[in-house]
C-alpha atoms as a PDB file:
ATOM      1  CA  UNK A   1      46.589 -56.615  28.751  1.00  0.00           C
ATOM      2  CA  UNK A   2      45.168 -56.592  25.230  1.00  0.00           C
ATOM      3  CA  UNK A   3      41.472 -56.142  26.853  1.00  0.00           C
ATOM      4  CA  UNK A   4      42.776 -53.387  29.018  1.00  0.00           C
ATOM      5  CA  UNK A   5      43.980 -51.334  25.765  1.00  0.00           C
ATOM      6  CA  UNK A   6      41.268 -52.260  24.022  1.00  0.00           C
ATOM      7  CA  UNK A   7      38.679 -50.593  26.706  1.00  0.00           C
ATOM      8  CA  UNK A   8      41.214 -47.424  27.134  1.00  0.00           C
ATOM      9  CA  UNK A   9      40.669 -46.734  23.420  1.00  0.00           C
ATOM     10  CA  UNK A  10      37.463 -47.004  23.107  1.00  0.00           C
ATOM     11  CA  UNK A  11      36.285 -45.512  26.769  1.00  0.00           C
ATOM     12  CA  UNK A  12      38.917 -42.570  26.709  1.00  0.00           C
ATOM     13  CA  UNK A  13      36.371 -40.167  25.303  1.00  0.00           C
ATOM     14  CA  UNK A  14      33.991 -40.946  28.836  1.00  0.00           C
ATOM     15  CA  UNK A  15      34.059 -37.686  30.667  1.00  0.00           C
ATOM     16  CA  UNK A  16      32.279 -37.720  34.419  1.00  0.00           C
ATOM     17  CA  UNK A  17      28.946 -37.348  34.335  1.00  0.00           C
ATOM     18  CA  UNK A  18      28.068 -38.598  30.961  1.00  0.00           C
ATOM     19  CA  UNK A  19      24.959 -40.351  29.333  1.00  0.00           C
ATOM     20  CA  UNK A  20      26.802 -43.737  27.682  1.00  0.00           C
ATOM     21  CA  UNK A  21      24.638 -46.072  25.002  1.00  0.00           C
ATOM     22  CA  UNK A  22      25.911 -49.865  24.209  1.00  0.00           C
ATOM     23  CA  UNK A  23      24.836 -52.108  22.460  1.00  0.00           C
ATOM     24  CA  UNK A  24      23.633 -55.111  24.003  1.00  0.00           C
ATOM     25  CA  UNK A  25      24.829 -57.891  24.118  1.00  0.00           C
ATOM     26  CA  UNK A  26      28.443 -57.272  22.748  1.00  0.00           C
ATOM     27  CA  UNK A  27      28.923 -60.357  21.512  1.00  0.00           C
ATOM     28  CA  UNK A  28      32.503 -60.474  22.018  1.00  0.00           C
ATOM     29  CA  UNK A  29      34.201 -62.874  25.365  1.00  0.00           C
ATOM     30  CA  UNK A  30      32.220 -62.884  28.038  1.00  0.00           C
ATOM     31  CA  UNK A  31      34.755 -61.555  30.335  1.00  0.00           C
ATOM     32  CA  UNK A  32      35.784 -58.565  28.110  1.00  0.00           C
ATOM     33  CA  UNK A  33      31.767 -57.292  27.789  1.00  0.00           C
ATOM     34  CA  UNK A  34      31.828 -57.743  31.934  1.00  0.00           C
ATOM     35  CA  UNK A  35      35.039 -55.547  32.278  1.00  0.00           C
ATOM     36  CA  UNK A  36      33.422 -52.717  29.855  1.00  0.00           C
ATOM     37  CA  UNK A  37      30.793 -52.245  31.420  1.00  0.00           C
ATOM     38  CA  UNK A  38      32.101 -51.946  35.032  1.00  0.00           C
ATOM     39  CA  UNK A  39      34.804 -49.500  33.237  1.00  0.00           C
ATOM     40  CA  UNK A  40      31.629 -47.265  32.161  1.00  0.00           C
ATOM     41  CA  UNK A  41      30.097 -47.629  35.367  1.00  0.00           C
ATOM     42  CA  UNK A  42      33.132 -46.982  37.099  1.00  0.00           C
ATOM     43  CA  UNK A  43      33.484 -43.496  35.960  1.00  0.00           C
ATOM     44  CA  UNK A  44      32.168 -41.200  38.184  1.00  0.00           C
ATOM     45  CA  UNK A  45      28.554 -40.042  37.610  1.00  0.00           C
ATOM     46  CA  UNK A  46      27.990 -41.655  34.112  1.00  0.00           C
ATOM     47  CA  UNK A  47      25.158 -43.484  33.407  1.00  0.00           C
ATOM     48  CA  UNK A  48      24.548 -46.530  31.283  1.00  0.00           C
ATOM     49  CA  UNK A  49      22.065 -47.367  29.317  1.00  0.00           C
ATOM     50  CA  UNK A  50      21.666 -50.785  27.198  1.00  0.00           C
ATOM     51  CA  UNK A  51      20.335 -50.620  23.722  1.00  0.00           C
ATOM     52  CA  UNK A  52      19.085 -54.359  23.641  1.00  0.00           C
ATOM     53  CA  UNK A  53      19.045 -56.321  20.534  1.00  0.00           C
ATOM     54  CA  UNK A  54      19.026 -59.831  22.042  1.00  0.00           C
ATOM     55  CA  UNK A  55      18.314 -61.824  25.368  1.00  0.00           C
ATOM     56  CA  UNK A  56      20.629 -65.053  24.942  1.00  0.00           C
ATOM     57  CA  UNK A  57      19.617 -66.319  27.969  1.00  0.00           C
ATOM     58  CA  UNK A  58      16.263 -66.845  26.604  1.00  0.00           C
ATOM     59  CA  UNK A  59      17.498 -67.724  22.365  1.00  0.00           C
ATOM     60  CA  UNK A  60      19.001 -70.942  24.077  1.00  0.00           C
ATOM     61  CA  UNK A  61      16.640 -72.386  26.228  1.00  0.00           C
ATOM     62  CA  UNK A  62      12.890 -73.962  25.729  1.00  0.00           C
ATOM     63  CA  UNK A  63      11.345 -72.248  29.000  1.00  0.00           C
ATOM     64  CA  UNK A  64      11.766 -70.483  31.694  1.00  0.00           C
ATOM     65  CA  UNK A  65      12.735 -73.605  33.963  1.00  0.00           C
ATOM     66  CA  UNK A  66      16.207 -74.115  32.047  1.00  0.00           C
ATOM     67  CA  UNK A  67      17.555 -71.717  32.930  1.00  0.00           C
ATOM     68  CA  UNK A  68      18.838 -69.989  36.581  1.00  0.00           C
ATOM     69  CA  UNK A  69      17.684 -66.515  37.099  1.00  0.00           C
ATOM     70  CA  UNK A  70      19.199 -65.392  40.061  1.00  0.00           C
ATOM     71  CA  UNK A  71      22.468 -66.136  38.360  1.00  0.00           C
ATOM     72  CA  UNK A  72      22.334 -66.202  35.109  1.00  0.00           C
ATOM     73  CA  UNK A  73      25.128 -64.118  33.391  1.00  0.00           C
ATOM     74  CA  UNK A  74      23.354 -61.845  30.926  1.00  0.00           C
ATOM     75  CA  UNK A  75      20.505 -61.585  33.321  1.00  0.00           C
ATOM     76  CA  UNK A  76      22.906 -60.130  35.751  1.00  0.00           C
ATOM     77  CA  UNK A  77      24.373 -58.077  33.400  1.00  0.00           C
ATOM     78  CA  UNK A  78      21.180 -55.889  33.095  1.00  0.00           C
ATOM     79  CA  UNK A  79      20.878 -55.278  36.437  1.00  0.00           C
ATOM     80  CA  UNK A  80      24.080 -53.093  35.897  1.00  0.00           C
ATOM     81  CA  UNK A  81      22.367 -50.174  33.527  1.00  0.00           C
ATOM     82  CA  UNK A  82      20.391 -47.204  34.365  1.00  0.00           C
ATOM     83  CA  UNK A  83      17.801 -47.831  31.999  1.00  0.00           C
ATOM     84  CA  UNK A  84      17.086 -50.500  28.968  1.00  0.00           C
ATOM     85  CA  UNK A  85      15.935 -49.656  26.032  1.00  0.00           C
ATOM     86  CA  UNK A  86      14.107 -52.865  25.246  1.00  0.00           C
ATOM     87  CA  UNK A  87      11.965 -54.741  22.085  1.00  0.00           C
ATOM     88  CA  UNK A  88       8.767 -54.406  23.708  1.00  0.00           C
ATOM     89  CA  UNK A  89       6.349 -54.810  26.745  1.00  0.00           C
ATOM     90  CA  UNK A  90       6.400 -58.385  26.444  1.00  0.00           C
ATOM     91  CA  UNK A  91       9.790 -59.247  26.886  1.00  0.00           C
ATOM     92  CA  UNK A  92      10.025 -56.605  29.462  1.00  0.00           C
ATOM     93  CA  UNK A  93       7.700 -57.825  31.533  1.00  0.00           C
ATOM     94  CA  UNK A  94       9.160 -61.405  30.940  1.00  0.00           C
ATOM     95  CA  UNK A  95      12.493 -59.590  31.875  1.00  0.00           C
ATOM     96  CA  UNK A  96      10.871 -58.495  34.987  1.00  0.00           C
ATOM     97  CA  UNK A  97       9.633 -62.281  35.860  1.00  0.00           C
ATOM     98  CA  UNK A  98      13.274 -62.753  35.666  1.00  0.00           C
ATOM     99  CA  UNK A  99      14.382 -60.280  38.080  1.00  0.00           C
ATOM    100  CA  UNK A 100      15.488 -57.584  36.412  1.00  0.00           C
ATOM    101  CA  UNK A 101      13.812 -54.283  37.535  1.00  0.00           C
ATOM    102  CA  UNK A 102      16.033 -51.320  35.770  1.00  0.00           C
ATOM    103  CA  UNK A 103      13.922 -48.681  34.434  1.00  0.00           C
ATOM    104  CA  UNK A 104      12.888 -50.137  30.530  1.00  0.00           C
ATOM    105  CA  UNK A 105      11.875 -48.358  27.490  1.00  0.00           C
ATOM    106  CA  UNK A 106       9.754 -50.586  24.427  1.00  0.00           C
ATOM    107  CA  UNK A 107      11.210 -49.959  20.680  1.00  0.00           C
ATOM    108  CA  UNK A 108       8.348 -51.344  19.340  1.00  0.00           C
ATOM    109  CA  UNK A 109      10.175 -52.026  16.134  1.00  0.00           C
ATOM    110  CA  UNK A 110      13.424 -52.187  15.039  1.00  0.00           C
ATOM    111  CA  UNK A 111      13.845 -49.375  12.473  1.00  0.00           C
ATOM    112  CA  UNK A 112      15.211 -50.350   8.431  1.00  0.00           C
ATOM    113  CA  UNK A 113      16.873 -47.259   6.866  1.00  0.00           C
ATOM    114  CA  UNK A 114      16.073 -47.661   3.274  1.00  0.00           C
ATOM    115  CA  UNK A 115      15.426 -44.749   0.650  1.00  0.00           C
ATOM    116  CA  UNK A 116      16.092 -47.052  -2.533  1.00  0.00           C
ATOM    117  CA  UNK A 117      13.608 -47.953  -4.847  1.00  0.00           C
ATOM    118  CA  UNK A 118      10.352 -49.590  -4.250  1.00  0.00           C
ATOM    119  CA  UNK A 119       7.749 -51.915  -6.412  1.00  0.00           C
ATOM    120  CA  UNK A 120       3.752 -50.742  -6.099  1.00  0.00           C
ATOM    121  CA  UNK A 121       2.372 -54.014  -4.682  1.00  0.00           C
ATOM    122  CA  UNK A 122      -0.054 -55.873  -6.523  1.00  0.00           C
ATOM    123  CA  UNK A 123      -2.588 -58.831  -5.386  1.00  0.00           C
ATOM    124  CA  UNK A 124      -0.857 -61.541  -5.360  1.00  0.00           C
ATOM    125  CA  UNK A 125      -1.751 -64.708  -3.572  1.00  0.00           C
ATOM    126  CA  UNK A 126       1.635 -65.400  -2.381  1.00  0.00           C
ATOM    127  CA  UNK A 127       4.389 -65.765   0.360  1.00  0.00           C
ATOM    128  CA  UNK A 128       7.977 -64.590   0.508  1.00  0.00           C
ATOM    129  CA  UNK A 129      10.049 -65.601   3.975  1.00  0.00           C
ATOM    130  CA  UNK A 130      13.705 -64.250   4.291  1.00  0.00           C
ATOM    131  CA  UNK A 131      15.983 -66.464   6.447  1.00  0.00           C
ATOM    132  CA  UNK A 132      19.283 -66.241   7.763  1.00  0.00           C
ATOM    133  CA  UNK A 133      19.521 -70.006   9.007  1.00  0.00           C
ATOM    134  CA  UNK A 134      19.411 -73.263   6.655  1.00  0.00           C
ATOM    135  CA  UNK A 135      15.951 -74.636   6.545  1.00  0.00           C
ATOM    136  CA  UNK A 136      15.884 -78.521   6.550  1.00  0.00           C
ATOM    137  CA  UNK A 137      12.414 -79.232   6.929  1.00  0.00           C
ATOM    138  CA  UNK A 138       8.757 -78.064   6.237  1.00  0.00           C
ATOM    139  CA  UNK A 139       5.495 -79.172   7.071  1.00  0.00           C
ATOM    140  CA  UNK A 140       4.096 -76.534   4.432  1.00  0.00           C
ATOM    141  CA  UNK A 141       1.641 -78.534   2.194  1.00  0.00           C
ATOM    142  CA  UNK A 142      -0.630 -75.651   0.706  1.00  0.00           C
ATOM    143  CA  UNK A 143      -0.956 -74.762  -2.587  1.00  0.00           C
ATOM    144  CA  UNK A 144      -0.052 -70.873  -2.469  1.00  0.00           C
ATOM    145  CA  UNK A 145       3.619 -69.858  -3.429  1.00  0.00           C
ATOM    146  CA  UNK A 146       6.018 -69.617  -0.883  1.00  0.00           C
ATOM    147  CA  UNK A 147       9.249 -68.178  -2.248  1.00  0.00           C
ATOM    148  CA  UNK A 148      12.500 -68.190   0.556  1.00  0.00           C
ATOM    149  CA  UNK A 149      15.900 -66.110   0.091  1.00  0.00           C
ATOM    150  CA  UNK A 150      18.239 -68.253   2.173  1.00  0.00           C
ATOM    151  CA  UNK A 151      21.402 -69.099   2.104  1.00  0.00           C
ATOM    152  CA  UNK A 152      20.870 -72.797   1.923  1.00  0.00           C
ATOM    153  CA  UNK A 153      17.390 -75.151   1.544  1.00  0.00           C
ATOM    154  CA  UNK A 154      17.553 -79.087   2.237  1.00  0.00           C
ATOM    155  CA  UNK A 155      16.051 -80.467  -1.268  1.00  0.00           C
ATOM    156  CA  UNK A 156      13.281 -82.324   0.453  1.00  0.00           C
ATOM    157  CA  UNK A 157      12.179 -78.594   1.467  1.00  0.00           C
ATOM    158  CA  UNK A 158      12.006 -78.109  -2.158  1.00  0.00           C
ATOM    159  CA  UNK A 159       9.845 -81.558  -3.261  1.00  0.00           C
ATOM    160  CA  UNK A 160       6.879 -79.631  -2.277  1.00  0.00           C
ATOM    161  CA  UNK A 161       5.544 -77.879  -5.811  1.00  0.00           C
ATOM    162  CA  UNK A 162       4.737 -74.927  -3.708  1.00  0.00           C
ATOM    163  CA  UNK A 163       8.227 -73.693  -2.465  1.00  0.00           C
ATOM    164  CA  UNK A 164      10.972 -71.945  -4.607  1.00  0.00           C
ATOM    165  CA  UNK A 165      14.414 -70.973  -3.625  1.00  0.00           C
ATOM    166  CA  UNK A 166      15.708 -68.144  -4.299  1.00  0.00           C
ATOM    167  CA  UNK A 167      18.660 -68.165  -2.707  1.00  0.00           C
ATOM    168  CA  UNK A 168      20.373 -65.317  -0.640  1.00  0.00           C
ATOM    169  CA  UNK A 169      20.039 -61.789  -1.298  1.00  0.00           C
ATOM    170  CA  UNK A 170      21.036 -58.484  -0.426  1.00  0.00           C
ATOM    171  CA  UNK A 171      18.347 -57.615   1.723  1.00  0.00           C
ATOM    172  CA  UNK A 172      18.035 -53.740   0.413  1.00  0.00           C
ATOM    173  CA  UNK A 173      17.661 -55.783  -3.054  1.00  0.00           C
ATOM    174  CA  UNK A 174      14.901 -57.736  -1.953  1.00  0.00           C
ATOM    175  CA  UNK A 175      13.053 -55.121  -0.808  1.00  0.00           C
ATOM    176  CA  UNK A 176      13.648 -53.200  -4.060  1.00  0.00           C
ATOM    177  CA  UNK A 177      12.379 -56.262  -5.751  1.00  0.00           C
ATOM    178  CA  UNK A 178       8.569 -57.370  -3.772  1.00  0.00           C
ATOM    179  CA  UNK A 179       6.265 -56.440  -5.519  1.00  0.00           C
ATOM    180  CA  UNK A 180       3.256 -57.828  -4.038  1.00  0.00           C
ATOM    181  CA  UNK A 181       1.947 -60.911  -1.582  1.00  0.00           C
ATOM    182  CA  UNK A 182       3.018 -61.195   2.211  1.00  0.00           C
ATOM    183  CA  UNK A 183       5.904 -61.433   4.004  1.00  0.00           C
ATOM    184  CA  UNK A 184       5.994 -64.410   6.722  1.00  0.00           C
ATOM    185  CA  UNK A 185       7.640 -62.760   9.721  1.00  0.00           C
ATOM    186  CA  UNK A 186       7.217 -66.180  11.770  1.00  0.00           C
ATOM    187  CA  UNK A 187       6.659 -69.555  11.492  1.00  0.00           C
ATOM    188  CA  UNK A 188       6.970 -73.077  12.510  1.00  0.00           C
ATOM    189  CA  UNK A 189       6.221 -74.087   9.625  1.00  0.00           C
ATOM    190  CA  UNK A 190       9.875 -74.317   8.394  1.00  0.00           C
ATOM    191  CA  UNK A 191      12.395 -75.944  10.675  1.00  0.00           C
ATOM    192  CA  UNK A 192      15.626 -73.761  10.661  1.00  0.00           C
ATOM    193  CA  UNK A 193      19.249 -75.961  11.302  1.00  0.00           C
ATOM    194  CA  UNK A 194      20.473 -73.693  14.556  1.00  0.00           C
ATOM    195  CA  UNK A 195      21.670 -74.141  18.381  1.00  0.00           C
ATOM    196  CA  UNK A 196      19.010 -71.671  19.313  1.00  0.00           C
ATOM    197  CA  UNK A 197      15.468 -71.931  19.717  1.00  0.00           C
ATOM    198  CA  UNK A 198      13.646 -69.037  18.054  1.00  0.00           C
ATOM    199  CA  UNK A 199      10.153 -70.716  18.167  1.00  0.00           C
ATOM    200  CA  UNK A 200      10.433 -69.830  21.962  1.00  0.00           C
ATOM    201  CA  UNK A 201      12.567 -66.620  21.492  1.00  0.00           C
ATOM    202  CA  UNK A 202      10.495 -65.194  19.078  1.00  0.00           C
ATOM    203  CA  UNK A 203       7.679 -64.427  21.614  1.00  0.00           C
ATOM    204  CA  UNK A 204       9.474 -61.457  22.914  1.00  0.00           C
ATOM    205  CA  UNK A 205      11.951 -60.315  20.238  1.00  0.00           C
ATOM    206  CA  UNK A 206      11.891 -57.868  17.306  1.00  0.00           C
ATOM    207  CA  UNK A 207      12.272 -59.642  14.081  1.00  0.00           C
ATOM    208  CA  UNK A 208      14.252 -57.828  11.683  1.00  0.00           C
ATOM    209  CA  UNK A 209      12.752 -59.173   8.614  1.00  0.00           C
ATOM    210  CA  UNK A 210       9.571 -57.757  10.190  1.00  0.00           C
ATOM    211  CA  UNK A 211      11.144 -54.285   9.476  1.00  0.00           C
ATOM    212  CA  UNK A 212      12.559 -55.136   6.483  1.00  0.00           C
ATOM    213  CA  UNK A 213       8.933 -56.323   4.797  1.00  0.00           C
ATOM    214  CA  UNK A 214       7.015 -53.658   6.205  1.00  0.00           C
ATOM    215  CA  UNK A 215       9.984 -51.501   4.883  1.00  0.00           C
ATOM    216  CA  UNK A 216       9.380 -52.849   1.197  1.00  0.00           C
ATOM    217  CA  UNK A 217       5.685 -51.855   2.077  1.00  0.00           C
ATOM    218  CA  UNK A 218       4.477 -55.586   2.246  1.00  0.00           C
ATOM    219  CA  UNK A 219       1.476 -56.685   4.142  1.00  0.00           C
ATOM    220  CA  UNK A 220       3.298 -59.040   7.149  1.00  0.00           C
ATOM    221  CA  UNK A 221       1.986 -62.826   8.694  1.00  0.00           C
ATOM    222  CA  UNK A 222       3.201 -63.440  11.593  1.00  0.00           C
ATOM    223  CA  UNK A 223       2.317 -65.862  14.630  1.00  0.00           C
ATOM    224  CA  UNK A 224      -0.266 -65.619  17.200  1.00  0.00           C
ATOM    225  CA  UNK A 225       2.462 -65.832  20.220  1.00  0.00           C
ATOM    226  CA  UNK A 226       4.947 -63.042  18.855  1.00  0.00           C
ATOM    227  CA  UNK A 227       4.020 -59.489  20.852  1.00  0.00           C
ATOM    228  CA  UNK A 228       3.533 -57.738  17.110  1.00  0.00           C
ATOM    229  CA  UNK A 229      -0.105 -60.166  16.301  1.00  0.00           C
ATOM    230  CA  UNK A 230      -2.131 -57.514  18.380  1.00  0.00           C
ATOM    231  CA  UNK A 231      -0.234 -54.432  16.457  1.00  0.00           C
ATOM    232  CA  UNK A 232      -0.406 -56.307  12.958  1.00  0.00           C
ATOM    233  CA  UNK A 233      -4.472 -57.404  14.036  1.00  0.00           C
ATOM    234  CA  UNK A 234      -5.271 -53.973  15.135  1.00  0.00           C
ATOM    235  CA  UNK A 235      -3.258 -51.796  12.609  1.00  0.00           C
ATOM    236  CA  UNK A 236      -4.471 -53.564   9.557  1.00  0.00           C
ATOM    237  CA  UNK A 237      -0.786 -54.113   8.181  1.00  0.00           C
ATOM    238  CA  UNK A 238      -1.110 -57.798   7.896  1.00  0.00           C
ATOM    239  CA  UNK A 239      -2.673 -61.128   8.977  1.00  0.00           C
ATOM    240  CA  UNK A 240      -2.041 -63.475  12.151  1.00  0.00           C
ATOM    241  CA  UNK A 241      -1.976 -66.801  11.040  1.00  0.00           C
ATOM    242  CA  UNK A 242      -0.102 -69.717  13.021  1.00  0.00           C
ATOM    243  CA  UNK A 243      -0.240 -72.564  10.329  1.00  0.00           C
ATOM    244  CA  UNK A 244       0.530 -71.743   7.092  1.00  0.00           C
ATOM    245  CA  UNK A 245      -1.243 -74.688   5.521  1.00  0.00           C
ATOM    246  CA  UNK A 246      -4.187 -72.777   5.932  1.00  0.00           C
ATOM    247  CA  UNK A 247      -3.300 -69.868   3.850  1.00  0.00           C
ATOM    248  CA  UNK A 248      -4.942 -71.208   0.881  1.00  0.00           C
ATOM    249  CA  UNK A 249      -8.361 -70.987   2.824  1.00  0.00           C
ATOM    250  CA  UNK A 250      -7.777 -67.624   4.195  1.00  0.00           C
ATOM    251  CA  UNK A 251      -6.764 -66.021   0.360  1.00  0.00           C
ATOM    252  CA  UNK A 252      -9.624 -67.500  -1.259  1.00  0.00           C
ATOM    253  CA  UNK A 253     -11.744 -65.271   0.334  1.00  0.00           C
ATOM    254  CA  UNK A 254      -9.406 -62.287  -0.394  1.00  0.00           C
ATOM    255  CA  UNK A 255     -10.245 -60.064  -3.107  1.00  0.00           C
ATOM    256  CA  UNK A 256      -7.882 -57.238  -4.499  1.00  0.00           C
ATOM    257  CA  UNK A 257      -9.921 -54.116  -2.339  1.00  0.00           C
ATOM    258  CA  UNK A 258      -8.833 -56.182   0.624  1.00  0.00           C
ATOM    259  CA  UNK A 259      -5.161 -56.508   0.003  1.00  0.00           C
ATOM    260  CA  UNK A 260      -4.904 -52.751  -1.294  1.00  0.00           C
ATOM    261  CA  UNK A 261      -6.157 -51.370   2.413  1.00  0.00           C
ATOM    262  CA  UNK A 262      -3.680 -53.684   4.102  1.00  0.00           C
ATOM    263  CA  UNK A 263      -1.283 -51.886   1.485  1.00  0.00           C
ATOM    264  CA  UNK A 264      -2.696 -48.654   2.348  1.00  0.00           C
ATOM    265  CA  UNK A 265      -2.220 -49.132   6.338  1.00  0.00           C
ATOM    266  CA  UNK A 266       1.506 -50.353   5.868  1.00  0.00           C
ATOM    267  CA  UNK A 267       2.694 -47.151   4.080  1.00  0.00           C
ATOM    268  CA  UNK A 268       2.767 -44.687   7.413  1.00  0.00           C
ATOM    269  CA  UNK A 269       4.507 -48.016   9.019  1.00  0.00           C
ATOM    270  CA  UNK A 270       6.722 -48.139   6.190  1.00  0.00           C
ATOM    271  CA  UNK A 271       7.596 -44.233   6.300  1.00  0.00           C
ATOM    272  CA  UNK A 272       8.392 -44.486   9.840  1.00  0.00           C
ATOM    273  CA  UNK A 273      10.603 -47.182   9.822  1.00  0.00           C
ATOM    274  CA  UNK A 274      12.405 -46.208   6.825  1.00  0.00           C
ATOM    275  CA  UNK A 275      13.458 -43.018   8.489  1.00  0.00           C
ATOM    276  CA  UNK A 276      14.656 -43.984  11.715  1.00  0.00           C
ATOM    277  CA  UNK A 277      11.497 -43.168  13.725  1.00  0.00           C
ATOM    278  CA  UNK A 278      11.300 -45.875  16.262  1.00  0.00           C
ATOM    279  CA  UNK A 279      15.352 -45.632  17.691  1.00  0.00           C
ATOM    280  CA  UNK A 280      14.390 -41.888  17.701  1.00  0.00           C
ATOM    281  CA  UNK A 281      11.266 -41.867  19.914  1.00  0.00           C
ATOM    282  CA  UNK A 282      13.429 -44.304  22.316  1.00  0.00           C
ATOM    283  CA  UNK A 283      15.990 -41.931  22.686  1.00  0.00           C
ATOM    284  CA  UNK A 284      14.169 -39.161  23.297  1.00  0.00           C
ATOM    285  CA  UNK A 285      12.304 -40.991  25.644  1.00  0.00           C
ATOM    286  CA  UNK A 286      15.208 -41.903  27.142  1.00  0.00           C
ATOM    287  CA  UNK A 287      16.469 -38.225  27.380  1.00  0.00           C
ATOM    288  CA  UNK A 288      13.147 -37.325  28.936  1.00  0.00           C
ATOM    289  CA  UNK A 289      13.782 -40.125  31.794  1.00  0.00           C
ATOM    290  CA  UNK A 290      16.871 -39.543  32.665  1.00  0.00           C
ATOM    291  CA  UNK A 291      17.562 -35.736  32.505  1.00  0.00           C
ATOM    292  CA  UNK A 292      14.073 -34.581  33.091  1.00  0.00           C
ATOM    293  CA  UNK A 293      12.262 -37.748  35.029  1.00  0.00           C
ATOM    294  CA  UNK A 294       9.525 -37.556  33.205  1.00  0.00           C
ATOM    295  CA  UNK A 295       8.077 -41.609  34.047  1.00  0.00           C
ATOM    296  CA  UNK A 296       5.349 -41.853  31.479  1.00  0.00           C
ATOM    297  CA  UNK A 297       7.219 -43.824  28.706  1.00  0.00           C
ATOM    298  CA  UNK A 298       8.541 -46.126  30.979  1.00  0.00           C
ATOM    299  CA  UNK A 299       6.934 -49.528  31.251  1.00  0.00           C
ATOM    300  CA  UNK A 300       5.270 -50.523  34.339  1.00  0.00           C
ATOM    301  CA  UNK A 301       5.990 -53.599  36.656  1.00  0.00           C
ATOM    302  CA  UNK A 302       3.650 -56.668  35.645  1.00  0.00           C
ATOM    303  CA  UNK A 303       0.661 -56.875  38.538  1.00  0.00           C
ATOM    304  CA  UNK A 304      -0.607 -60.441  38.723  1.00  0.00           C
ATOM    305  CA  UNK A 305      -3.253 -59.394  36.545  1.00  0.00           C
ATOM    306  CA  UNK A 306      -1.004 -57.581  33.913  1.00  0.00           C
ATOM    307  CA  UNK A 307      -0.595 -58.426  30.269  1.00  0.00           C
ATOM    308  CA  UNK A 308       0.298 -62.568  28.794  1.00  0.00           C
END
């Protein structure tokens, strides 16, 4: 009964024939996210469409074989929406492989508003990594700074003369605050305590602290696997590097012109995202699907000789 209210509330506004955006996935009891979204549905001639922030089905598993497709919960739960409004091509397609074929739109990025202040970056030959999980372990054995806001470190993280805590942060004050080096978007070079495996699920997500350092207007490392390398590779905003123990080899060929272009490149990144430019562009591409049927922004199905 307390569900039923809860969806009446919220829903009442619906009127026939309108264009509904949710967030997915609620996060809320399972059974309460299935009922609102046949409630939506079931108005007549509204259409749904998902603004995805996370796949669960694929944040708790280590491949594709753990996991049922055909009848998989959240996987199902797709198939109900008129169109998703997805991270990117890569975990479309991989959505695809999975057997969802709705109509999908690629964010790209995540968007960061932020119109606070900002440091001008200098050369500095160091790292900065922003977590939300307690790290317990590192195999990080180079000699470049790596400096981590987290919540919580494991003091054997912290034997290693090269790592510095700084415990956790606001994240609009950390960006106010870098002032110069990279920001590590990914790595498995720090083992996170968590239920989930990101090392696998960060292949097809959006990172959020990806946004938030190119935000700050930091040059970004992140891992060969995640779909951003070829952006970061081809945009000059940052470097792909999958072990960080070999960041000492890669800065000592670095000199100050070549950290001030990768500077340079991030600022139109950082502009956009600052302003809300990517969540825009998907909803007007969304518009232009949907009330006009215009196909071109949509991503196409995966031919056997389609993208990794």
């Amino acid at each position: 009964m307390r569900r039923h209210h809860i969806r009446e509330a919220v829903l009442g506004v619906i009127q026939p024939g309108d264009l509904v955006v949710v967030q997915f996935p609620m996060w809320t009891h399972l059974n309460f996210q299935a009922e609102f979204f046949d409630t939506i549905k079931g108005i007549e001639g509204v259409r749904m469409v998902a603004l995805l922030h996370d796949i669960p089905t694929w944040m708790f598993t280590k491949g594709e074989e753990e996991y049922d497709r055909a009848n998989d919960f959240w996987l199902n739960q797709l198939k109900k929406f008129d169109l998703l409004i997805v991270a990117n091509e890569k975990g479309a397609h991989k959505l695809q492989e999975d057997g969802v074929h709705v109509p999908m739109i690629p964010m790209q990025f995540w968007d960061y508003f932020y119109q606070g202040p900002r440091q001008e970056k200098q050369f500095k030959k160091q790292l900065y990594y922003v977590g939300g999980r307690d790290i317990i372990d590192t195999t990080y054995r180079a000699a470049t700074p790596l400096y981590i806001y987290d919540r919580h470190v494991e003091q054997k993280v912290l034997e290693s003369g090269s790592v510095t805590w700084l415990g956790r942060q606001a994240s609009d004050e950390i960006v106010s605050r870098l002032d110069g080096g990279f920001g590590v978007v990914v790595t498995e070079n720090l083992i996170e305590k968590s239920n989930m495996n990101f090392v696998y699920y960060n292949q097809f997500n959006n990172p959020t602290k990806l946004s938030m350092y190119l935000a700050a207007g930091l040059p970004v490392i992140v891992s060969s696997k995640t779909y951003h390398a070829s952006l970061v590779k081809a945009h000059g905003i940052g470097l792909v590097v999958d072990d960080l123990n070999e960041i000492d080899q890669i800065f000592s060929s670095m000199t100050a012109a070549d950290y001030q272009k990768l500077v340079d490149n991030v600022k139109p990144w950082q502009e956009a995202i600052s302003n809300g430019f990517f969540i825009q562009r998907a909803l007007f591409a969304m518009l232009r699907a949907l009330e006009l049927g215009f196909s071109d922004d949509l991503i196409k199905e995966k031919s056997t000789h389609g993208l990794a």
